[in-house]
C-alpha atoms as a PDB file:
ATOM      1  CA  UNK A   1     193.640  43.546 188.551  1.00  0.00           C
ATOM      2  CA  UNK A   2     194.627  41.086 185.975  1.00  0.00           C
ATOM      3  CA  UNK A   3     192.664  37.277 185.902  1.00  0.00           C
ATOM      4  CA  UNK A   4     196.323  35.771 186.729  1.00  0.00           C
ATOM      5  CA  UNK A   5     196.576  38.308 189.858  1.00  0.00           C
ATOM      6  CA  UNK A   6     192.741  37.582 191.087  1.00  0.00           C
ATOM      7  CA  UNK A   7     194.287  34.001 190.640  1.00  0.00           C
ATOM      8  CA  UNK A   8     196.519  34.146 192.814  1.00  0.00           C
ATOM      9  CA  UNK A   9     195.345  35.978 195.742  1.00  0.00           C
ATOM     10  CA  UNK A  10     192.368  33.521 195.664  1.00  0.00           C
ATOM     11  CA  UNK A  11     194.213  30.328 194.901  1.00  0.00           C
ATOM     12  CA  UNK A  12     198.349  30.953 195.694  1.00  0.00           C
ATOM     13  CA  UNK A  13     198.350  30.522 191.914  1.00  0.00           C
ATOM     14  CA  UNK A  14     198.747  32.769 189.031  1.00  0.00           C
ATOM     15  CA  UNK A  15     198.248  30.337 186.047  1.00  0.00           C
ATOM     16  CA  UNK A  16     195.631  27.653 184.465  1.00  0.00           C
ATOM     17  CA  UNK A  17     195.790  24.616 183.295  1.00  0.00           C
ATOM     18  CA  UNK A  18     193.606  22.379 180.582  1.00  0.00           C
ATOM     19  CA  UNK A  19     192.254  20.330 183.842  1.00  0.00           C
ATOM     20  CA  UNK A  20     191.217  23.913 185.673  1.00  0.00           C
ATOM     21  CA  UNK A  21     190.119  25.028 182.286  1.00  0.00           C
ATOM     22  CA  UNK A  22     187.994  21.752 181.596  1.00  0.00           C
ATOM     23  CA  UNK A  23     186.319  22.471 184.943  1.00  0.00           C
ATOM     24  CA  UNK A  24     185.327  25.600 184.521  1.00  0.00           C
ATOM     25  CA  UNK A  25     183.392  24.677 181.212  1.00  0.00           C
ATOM     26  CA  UNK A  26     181.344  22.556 183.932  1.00  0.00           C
ATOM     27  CA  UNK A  27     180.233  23.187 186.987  1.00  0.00           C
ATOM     28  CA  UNK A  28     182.095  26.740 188.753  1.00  0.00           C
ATOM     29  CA  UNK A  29     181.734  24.797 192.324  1.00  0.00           C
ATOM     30  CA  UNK A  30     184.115  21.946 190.829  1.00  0.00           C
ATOM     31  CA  UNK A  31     186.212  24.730 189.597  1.00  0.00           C
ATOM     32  CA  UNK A  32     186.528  26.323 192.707  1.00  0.00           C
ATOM     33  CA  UNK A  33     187.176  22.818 194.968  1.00  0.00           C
ATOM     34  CA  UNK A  34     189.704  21.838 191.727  1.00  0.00           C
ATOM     35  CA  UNK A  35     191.724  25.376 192.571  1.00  0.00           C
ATOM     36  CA  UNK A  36     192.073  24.802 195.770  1.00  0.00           C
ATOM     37  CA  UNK A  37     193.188  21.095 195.892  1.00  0.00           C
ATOM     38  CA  UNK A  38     190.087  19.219 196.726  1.00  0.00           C
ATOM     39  CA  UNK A  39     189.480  17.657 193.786  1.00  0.00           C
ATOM     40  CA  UNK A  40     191.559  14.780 193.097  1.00  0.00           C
ATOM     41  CA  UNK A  41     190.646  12.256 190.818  1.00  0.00           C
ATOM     42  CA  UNK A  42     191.915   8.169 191.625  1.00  0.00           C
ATOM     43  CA  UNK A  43     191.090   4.932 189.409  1.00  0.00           C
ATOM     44  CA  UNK A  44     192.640   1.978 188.059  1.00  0.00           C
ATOM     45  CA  UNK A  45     192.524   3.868 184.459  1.00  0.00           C
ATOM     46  CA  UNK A  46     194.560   6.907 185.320  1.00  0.00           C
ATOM     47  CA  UNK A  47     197.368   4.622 187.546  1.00  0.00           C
ATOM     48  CA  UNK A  48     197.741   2.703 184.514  1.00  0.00           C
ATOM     49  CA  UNK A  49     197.986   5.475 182.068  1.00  0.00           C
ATOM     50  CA  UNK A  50     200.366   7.162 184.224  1.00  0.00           C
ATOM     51  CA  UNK A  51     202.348   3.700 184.489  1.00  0.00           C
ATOM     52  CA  UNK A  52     202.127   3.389 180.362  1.00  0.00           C
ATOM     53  CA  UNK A  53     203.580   6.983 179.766  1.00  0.00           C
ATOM     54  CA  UNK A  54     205.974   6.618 181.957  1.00  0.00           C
ATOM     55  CA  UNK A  55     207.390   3.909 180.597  1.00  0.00           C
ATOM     56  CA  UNK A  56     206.866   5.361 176.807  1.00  0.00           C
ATOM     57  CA  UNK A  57     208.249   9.067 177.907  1.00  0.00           C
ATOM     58  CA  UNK A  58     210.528   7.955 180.835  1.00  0.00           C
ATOM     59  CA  UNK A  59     211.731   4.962 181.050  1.00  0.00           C
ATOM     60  CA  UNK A  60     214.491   4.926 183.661  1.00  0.00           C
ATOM     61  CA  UNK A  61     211.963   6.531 185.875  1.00  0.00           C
ATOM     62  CA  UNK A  62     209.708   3.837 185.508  1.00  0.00           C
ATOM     63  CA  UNK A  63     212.041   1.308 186.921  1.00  0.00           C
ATOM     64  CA  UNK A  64     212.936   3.713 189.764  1.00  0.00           C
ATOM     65  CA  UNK A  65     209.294   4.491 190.925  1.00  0.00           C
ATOM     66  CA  UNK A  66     207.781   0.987 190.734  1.00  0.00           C
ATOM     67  CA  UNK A  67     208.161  -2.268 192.405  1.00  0.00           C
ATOM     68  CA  UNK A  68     206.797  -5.170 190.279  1.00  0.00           C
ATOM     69  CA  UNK A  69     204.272  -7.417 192.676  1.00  0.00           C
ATOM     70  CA  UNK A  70     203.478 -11.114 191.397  1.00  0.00           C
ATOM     71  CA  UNK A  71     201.617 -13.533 192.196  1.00  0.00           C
ATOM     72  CA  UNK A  72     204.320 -15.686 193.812  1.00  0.00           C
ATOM     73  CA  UNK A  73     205.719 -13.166 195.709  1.00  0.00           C
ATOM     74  CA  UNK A  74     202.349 -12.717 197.667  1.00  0.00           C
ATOM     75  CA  UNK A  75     202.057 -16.686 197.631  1.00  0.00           C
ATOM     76  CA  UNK A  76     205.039 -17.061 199.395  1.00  0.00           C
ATOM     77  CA  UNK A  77     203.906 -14.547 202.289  1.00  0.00           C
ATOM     78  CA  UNK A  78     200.935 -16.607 202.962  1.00  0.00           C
ATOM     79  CA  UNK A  79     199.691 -18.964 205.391  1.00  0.00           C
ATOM     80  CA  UNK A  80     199.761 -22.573 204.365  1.00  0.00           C
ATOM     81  CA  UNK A  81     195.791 -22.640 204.952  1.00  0.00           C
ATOM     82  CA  UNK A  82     195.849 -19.532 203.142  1.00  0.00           C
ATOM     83  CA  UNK A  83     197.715 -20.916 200.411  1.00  0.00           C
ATOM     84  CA  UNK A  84     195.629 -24.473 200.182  1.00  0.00           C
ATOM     85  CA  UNK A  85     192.338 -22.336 199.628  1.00  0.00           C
ATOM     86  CA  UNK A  86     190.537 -23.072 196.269  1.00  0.00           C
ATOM     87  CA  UNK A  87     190.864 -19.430 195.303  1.00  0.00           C
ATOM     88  CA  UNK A  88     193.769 -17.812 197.345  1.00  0.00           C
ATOM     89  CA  UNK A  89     193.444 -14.561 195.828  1.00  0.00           C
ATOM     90  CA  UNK A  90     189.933 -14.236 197.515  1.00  0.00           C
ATOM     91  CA  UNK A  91     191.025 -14.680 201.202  1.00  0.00           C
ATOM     92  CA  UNK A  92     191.413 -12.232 203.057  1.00  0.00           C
ATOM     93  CA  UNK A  93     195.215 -12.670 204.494  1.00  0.00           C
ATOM     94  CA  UNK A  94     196.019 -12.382 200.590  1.00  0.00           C
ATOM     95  CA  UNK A  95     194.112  -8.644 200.805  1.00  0.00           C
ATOM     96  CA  UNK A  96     196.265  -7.898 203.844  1.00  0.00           C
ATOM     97  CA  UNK A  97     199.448  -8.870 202.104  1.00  0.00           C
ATOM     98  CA  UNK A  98     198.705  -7.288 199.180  1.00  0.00           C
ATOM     99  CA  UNK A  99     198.029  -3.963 201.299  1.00  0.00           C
ATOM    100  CA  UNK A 100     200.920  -4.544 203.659  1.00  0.00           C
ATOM    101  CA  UNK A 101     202.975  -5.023 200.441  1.00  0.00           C
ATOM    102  CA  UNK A 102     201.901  -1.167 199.360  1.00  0.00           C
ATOM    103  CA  UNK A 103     202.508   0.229 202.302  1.00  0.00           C
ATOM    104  CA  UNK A 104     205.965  -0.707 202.481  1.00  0.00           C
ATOM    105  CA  UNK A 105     206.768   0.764 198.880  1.00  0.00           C
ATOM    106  CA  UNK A 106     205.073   3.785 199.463  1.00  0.00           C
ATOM    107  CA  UNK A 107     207.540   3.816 202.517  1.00  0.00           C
ATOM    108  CA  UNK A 108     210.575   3.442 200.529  1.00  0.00           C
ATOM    109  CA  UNK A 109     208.822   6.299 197.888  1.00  0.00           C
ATOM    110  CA  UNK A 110     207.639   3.662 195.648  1.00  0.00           C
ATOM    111  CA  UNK A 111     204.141   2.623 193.774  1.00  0.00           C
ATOM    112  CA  UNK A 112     203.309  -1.344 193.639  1.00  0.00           C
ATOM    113  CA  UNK A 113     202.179  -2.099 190.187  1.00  0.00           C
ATOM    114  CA  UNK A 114     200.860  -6.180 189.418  1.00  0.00           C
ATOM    115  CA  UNK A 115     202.842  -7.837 186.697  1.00  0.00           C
ATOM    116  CA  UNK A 116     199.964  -8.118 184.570  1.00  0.00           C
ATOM    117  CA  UNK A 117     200.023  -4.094 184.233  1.00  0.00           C
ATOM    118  CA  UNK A 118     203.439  -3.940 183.970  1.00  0.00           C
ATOM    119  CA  UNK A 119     203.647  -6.576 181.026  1.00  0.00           C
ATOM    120  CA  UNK A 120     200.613  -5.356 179.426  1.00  0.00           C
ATOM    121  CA  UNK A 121     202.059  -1.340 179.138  1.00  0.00           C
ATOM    122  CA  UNK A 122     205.382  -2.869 177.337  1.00  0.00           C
ATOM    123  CA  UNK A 123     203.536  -4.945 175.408  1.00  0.00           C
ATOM    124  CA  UNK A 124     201.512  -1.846 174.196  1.00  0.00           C
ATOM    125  CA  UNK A 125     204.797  -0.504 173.747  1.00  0.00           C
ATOM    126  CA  UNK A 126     205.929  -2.808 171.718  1.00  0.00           C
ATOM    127  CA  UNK A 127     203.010  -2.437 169.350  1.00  0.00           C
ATOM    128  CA  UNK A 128     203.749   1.308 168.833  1.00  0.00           C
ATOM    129  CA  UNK A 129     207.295   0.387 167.467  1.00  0.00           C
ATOM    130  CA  UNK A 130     206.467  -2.405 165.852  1.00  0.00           C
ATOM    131  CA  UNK A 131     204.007  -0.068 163.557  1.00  0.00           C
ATOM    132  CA  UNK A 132     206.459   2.475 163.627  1.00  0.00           C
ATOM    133  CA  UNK A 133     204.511   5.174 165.347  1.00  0.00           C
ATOM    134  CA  UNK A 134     207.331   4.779 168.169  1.00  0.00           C
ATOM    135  CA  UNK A 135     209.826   5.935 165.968  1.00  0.00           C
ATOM    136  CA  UNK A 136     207.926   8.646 163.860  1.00  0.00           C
ATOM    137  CA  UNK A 137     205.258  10.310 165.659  1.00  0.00           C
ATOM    138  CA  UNK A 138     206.528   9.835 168.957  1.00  0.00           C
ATOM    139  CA  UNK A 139     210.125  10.909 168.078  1.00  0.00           C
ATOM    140  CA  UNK A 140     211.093  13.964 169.983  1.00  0.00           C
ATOM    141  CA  UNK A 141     211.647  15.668 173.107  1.00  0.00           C
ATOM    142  CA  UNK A 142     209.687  14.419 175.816  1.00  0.00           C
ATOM    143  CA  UNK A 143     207.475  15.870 178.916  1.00  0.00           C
ATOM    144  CA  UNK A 144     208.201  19.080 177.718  1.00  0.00           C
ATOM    145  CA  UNK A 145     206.728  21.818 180.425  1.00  0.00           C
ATOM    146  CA  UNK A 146     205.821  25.089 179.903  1.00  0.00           C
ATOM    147  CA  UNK A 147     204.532  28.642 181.651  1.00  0.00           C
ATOM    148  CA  UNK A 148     203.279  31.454 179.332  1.00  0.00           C
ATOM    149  CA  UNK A 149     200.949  33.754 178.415  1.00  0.00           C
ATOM    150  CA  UNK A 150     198.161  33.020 176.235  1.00  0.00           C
ATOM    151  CA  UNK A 151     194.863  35.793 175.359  1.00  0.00           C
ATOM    152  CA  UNK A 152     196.341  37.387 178.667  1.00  0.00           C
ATOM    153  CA  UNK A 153     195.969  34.638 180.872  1.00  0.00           C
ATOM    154  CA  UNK A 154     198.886  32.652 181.661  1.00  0.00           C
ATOM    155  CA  UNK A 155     198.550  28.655 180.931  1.00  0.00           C
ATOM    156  CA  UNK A 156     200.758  26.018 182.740  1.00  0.00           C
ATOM    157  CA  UNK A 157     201.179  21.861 181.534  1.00  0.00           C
ATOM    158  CA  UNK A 158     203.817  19.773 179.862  1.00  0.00           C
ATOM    159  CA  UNK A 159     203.749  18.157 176.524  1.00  0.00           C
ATOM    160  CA  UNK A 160     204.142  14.808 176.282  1.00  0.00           C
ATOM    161  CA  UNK A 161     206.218  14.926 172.719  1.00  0.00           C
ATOM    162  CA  UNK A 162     207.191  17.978 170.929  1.00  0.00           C
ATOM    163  CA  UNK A 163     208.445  16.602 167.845  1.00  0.00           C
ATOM    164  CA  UNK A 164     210.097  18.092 164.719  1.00  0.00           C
ATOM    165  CA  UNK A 165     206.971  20.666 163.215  1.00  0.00           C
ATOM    166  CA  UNK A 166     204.920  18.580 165.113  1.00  0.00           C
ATOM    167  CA  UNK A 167     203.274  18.239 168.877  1.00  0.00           C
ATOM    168  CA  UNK A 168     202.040  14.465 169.829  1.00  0.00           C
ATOM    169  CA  UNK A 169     200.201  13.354 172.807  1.00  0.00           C
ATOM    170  CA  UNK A 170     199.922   9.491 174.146  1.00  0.00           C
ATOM    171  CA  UNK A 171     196.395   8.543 175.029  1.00  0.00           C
ATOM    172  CA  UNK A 172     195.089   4.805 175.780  1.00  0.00           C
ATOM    173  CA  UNK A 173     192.075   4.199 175.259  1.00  0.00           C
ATOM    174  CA  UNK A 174     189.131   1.495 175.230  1.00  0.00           C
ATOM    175  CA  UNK A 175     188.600   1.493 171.563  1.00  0.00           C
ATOM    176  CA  UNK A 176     190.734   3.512 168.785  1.00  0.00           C
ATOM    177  CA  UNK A 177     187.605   3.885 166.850  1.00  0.00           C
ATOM    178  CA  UNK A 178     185.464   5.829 169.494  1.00  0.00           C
ATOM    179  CA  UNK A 179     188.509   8.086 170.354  1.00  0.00           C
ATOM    180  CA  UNK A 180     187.214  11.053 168.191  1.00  0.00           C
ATOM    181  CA  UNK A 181     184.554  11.329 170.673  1.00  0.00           C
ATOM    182  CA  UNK A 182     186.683  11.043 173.790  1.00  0.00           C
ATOM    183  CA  UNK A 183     188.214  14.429 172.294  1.00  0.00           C
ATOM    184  CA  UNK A 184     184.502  16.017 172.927  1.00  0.00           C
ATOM    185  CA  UNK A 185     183.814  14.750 175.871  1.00  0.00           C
ATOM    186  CA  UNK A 186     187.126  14.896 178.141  1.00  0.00           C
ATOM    187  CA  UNK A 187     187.748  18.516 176.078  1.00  0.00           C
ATOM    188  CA  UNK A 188     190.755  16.805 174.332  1.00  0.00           C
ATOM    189  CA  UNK A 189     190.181  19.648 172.127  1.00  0.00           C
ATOM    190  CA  UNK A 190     191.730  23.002 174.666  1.00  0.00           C
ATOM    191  CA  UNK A 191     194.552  20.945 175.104  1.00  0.00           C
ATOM    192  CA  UNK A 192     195.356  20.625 171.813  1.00  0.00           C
ATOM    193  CA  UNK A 193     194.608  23.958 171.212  1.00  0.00           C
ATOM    194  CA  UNK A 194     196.939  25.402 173.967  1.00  0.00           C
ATOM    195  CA  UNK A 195     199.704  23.686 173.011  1.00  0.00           C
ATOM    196  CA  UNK A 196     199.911  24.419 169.166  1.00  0.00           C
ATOM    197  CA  UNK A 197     199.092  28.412 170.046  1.00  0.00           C
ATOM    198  CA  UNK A 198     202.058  28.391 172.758  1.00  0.00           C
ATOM    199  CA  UNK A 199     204.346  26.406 171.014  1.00  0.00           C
ATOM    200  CA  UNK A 200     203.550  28.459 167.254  1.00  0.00           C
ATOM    201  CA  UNK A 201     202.918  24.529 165.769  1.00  0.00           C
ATOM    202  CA  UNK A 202     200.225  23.756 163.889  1.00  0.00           C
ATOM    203  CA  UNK A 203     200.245  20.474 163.078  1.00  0.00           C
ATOM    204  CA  UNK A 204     198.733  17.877 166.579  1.00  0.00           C
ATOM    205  CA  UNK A 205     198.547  14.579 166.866  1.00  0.00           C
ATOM    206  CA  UNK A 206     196.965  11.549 169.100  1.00  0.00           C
ATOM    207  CA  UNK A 207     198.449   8.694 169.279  1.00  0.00           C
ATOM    208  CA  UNK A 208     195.576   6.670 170.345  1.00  0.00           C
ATOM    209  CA  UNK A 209     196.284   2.862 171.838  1.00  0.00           C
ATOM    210  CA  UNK A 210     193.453   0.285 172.891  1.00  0.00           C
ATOM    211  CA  UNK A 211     193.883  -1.408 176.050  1.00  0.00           C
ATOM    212  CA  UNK A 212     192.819  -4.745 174.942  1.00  0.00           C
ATOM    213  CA  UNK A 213     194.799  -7.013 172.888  1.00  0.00           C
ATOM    214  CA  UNK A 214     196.551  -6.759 170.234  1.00  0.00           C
ATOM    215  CA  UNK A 215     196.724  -3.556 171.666  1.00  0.00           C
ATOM    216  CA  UNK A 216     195.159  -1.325 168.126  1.00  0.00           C
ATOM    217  CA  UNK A 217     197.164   2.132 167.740  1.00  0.00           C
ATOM    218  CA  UNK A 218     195.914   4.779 165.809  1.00  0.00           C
ATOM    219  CA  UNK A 219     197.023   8.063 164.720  1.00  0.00           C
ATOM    220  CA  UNK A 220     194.619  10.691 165.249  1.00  0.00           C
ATOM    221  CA  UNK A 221     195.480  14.111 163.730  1.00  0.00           C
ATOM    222  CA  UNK A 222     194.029  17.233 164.679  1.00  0.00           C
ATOM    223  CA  UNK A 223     191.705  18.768 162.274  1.00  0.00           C
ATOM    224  CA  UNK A 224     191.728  22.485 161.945  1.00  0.00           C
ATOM    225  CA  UNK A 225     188.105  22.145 163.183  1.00  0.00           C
ATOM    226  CA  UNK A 226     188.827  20.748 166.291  1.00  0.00           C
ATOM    227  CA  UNK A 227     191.539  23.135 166.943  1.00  0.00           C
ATOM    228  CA  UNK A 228     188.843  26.084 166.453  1.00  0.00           C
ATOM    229  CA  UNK A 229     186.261  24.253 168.439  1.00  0.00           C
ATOM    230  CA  UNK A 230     189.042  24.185 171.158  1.00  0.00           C
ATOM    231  CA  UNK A 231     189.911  27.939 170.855  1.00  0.00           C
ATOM    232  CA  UNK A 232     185.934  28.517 171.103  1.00  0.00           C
ATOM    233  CA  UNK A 233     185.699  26.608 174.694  1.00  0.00           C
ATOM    234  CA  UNK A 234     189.267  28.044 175.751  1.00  0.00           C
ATOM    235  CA  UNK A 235     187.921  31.432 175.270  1.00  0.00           C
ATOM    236  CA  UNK A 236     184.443  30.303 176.878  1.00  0.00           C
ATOM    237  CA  UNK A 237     186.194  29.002 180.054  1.00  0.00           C
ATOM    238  CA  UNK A 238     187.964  32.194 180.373  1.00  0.00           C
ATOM    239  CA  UNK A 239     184.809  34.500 180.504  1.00  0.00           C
ATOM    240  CA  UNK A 240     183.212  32.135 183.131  1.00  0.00           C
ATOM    241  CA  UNK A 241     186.359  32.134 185.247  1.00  0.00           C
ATOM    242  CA  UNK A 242     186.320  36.144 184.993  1.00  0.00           C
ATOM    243  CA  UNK A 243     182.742  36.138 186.138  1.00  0.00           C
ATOM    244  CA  UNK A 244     183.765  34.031 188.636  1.00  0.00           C
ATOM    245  CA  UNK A 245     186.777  36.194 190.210  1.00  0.00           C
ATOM    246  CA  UNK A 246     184.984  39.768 189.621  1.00  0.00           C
ATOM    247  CA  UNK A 247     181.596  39.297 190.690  1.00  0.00           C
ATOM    248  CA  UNK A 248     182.607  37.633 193.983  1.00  0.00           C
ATOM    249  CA  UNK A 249     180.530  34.988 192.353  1.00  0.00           C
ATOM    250  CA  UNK A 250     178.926  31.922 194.688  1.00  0.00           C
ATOM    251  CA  UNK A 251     179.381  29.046 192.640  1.00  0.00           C
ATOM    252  CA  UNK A 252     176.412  26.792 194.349  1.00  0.00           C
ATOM    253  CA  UNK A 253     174.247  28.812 192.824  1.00  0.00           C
ATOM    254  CA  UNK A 254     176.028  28.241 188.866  1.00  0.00           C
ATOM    255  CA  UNK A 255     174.100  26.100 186.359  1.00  0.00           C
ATOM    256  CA  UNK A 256     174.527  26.387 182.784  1.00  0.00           C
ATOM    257  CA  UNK A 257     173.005  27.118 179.812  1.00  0.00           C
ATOM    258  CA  UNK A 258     172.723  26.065 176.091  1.00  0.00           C
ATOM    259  CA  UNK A 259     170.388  25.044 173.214  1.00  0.00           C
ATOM    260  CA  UNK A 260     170.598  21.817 171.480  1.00  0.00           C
END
């Protein structure tokens, strides 16, 4: 039985992903709850960045999927007492707005996002075509998807720009600087490797955007390096996720190992 057939009769799913893959480089037990749909990840950090690359990548979908909330639209719900209080924003009728607020978008199919977000991501925008990185190394087709085979195992995600000889991903990030370690840690690495093997590309690219203004962008390009270190834990994930599957492996009892 192939790894994409134990896939599926375990999980309804015959493919991977960089997230599944990322997981199984960790803990098996994370892998397992990921695979099945129990591990879902919220914060303020990932609504935003899905709110900035939507409007980068999709920009007419941006406008459809979010209602704009200010602050004088959830002043003019209020009380007056509520309104009169040195620090509105603290009381707790401007809590239940705000939440009464969210439940009606999600209602209507829609995600509240505060005006400061909203200006801030276009802002950021801006930035990136004011420095011309808009225009050149995120010029191309966007939110590209893709299913295929790769070292026998097929591999599932979307791209966020597949430009011309070149691949280019959006990340935001607290400091442009410190991103090259972000690619360690978060495994930045398999992705990029996935997508220049499927694609046939060789040449990847970050474009890397603080959060903070002015908003610094930086281009970050893949070194050949990386793109082997990425291969390395692609192929690692693989072997732990075929332990997993074929020895009817109990992943509470995983731990890893390595020397430093």
């Amino acid at each position: 039985m192939t790894i994409s057939e134990q896939l599926h009769e375990r999980y309804g799913k015959s493919h991977l992903s960089y997230s599944s893959l990322k997981q199984a480089l960790g803990d098996m037990a994370q892998f397992d709850r990921y695979m099945k749909g129990e591990l879902v990840y919220k914060s303020d950090a990932l609504d935003f960045g899905t709110l900035y690359d939507m409007l980068l990548f999709e920009r007419e979908q941006a406008f459809e999927k979010y209602i704009v909330m200010s602050d004088s639209q959830v002043m003019a719900r209020l009380s007056d007492k509520a309104r009169s209080a040195k620090k509105p924003s603290m009381t707790s009728e401007y809590k239940a707005v705000v939440a009464a607020m969210k439940t009606e978008a999600l209602e209507e199919g829609k995600t509240i996002v505060s005006s400061d977000d909203w200006q801030m991501a276009n802002d950021m925008i801006d930035r990136l075509a004011t420095c011309g990185l808009l225009d050149t190394y995120l010029a191309g087709d966007y939110q590209v998807g893709f299913l295929e085979e790769l070292n026998g195992v097929q591999v599932k995600g979307f791209l966020d720009c597949l430009g011309d000889g070149f691949i280019s991903d959006s990340k935001s990030a607290r400091s442009a600087e410190k991103f090259r370690y972000a690619v360690r840690d978060f495994c930045y690495d398999i992705q990029a490797y996935i997508y220049c093997k499927v694609f046939g590309i060789k040449d990847f690219y970050w474009v890397v955007q603080e959060k903070t203004y002015p908003y610094l962008p930086a281009l970050v390009k893949c070194s050949d390096e990386t793109l082997f270190t990425g291969e390395m834990k692609f192929n690692d994930a693989i072997r732990r996720i075929r332990q997993f599957l074929n020895e009817d492996y109990d992943p509470a009892k995983d731990y890893l190992q390595y020397e430093v």
